[in-house]
Protein backbone atom coordinates (compact mmCIF):
# COMPACT_ATOMS: atom_id res chain seq x y z
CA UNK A 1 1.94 20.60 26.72
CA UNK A 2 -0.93 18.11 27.53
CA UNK A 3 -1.88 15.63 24.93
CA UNK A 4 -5.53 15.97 25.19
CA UNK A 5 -5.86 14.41 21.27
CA UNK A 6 -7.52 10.74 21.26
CA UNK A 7 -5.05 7.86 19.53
CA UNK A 8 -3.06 5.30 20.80
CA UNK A 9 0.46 7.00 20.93
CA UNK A 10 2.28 3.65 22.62
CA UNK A 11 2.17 0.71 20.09
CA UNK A 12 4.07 -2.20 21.96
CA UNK A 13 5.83 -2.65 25.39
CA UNK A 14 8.16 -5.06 25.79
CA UNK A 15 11.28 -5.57 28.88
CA UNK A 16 10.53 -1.61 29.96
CA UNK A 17 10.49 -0.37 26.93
CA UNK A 18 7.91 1.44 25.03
CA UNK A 19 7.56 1.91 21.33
CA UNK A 20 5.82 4.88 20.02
CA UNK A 21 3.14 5.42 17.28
CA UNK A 22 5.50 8.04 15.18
CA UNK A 23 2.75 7.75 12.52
CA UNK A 24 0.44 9.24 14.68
CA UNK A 25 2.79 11.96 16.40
CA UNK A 26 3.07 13.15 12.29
CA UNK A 27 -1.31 12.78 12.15
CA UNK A 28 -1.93 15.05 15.31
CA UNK A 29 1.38 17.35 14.48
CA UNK A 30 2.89 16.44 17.85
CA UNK A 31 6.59 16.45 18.10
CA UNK A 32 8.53 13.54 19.27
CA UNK A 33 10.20 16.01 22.26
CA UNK A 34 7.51 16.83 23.40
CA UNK A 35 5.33 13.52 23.45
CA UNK A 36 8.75 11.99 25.50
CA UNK A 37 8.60 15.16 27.96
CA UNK A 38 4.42 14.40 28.84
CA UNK A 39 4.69 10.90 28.78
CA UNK A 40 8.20 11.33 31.30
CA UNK A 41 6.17 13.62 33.73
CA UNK A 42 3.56 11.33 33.80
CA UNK A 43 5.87 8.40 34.44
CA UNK A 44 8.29 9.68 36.41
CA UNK A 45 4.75 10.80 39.29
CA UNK A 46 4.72 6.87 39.91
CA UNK A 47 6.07 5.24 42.80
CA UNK A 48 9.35 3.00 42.00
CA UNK A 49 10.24 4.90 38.57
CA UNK A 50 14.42 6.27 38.64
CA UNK A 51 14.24 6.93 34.86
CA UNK A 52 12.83 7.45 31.84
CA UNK A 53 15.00 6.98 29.46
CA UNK A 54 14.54 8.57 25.29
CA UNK A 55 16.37 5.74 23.70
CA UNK A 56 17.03 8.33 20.17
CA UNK A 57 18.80 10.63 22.64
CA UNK A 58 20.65 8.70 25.26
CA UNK A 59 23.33 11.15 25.32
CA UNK A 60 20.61 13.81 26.92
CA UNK A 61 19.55 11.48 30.11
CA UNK A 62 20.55 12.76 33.35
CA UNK A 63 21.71 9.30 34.89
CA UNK A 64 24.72 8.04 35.70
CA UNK A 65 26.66 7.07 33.13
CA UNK A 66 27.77 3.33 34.62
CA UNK A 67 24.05 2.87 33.23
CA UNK A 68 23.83 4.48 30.37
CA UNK A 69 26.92 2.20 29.13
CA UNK A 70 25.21 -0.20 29.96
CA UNK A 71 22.10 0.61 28.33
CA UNK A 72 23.86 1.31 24.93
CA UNK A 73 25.01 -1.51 24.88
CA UNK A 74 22.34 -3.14 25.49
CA UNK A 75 19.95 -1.74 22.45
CA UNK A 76 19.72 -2.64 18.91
CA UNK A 77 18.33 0.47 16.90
CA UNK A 78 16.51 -1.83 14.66
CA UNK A 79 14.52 -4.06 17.49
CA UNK A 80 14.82 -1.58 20.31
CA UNK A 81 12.02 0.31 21.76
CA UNK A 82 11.63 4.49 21.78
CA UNK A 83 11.33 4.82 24.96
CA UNK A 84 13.05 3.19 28.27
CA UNK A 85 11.65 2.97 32.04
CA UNK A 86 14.57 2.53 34.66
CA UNK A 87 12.74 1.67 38.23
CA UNK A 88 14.20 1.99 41.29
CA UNK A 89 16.62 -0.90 43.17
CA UNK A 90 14.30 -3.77 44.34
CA UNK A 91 11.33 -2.74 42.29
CA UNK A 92 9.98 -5.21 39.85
CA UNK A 93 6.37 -5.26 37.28
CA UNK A 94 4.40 -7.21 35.70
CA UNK A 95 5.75 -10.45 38.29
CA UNK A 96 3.77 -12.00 41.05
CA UNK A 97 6.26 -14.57 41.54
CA UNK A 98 10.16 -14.90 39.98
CA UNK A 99 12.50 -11.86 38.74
CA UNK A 100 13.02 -10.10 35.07
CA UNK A 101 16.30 -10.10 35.38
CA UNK A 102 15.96 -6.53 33.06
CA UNK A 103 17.39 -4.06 35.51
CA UNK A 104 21.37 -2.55 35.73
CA UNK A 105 21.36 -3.35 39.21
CA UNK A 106 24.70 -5.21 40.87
CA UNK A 107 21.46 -7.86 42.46
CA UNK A 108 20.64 -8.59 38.40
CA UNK A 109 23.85 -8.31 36.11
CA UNK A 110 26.28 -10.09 39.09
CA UNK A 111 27.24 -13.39 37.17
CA UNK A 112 29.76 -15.57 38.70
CA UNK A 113 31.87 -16.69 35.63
CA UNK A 114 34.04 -19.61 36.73
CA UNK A 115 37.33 -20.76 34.41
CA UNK A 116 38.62 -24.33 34.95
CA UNK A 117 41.14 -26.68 33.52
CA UNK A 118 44.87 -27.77 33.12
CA UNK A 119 46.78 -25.02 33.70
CA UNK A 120 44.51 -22.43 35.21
CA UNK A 121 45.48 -22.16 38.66
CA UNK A 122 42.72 -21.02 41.60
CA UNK A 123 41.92 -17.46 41.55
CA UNK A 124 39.19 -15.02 42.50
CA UNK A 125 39.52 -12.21 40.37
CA UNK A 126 37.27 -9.45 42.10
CA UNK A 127 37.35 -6.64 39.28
CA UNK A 128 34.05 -6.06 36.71
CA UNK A 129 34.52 -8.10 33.72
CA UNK A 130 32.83 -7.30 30.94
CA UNK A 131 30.81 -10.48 28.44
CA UNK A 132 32.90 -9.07 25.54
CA UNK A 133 36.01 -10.52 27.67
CA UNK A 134 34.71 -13.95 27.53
CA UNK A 135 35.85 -14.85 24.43
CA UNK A 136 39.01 -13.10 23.93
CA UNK A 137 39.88 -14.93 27.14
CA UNK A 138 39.04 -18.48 25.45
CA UNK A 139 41.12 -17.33 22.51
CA UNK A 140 44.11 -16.32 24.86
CA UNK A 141 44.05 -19.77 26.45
CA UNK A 142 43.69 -21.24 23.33
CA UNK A 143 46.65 -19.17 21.81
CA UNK A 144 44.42 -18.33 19.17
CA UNK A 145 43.12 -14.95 17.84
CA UNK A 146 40.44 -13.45 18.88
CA UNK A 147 37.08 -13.57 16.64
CA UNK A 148 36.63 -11.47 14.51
CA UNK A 149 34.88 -8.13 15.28
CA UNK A 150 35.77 -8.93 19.13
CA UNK A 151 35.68 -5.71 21.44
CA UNK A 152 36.69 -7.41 24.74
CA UNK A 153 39.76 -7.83 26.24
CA UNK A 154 42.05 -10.89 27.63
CA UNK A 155 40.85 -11.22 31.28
CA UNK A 156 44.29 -10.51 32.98
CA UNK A 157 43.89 -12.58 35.92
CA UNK A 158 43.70 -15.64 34.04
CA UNK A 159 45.19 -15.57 30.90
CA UNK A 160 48.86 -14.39 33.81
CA UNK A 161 48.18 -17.61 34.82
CA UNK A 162 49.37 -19.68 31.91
């Protein structure tokens, strides 16, 4: 299917992700499949593109699915976008100078996160550690509960400590 029909189908980009003109898809009788499935093709003929991601089907995407965790996590279905572009490692847009720091790369979502203080004795932990572990850490040093709605875990290596 080419979409040969005039209108702006992409409303809004924002951090790689493209929102789509569903008003229009109804207009011209195009279905959302098969808008995602040109616009894909197209994308995926440019140099540095890994992905295209359709945000409404996640589940679908051939990509590994270290990423695609990621990814979910990282959407809100209310503020998200319709449509996600994944380039490749080392590729950046938009940026003559500085970084996005948007990609699932190791070079863009390696933090160091450093815990300090009486008690805590030096360690390097060297396993992934999730944001969500941040605070049920805090609360485990604190001997507090966690807050509420919390989905992390106690990062072992330091809370043994104490």
């Amino acid at each position: 299917m080419q979409l040969r029909r005039e209108g702006k189908y992409l409303i809004e980009y924002e951090d790689y992700q493209y929102f789509v003109n569903f008003d229009l898809l109804k207009e011209k009788k195009i279905e959302y499949k098969d808008f995602f499935e040109v616009f894909k093709a197209g994308m995926m003929a440019n140099e540095g593109i890994a992905q295209i991601i359709d945000l409404h089907n996640i589940g679908d995407a051939m990509f590994p699915n270290f990423f695609l965790n990621k990814i979910k996590n990282g959407i809100n279905p209310k503020r998200s976008g319709d449509i996600l572009v994944i380039q490749e490692p080392g590729w950046i847009s938009s940026y003559t100078t500085g970084t996005s720091h948007g990609s699932l790369y190791e070079y863009d979502t390696h933090v160091p996160l450093i815990f300090y203080g009486w008690g805590l004795k030096p360690a390097e932990i060297v396993a992934p550690v999730e944001i969500t572990d941040i605070a049920p850490t805090v609360a485990a040093l604190l001997h507090i509960l966690a807050p509420t709605g919390n989905i992390g875990n106690p990062i072992e290596g330091v809370v043994r400590q104490k």
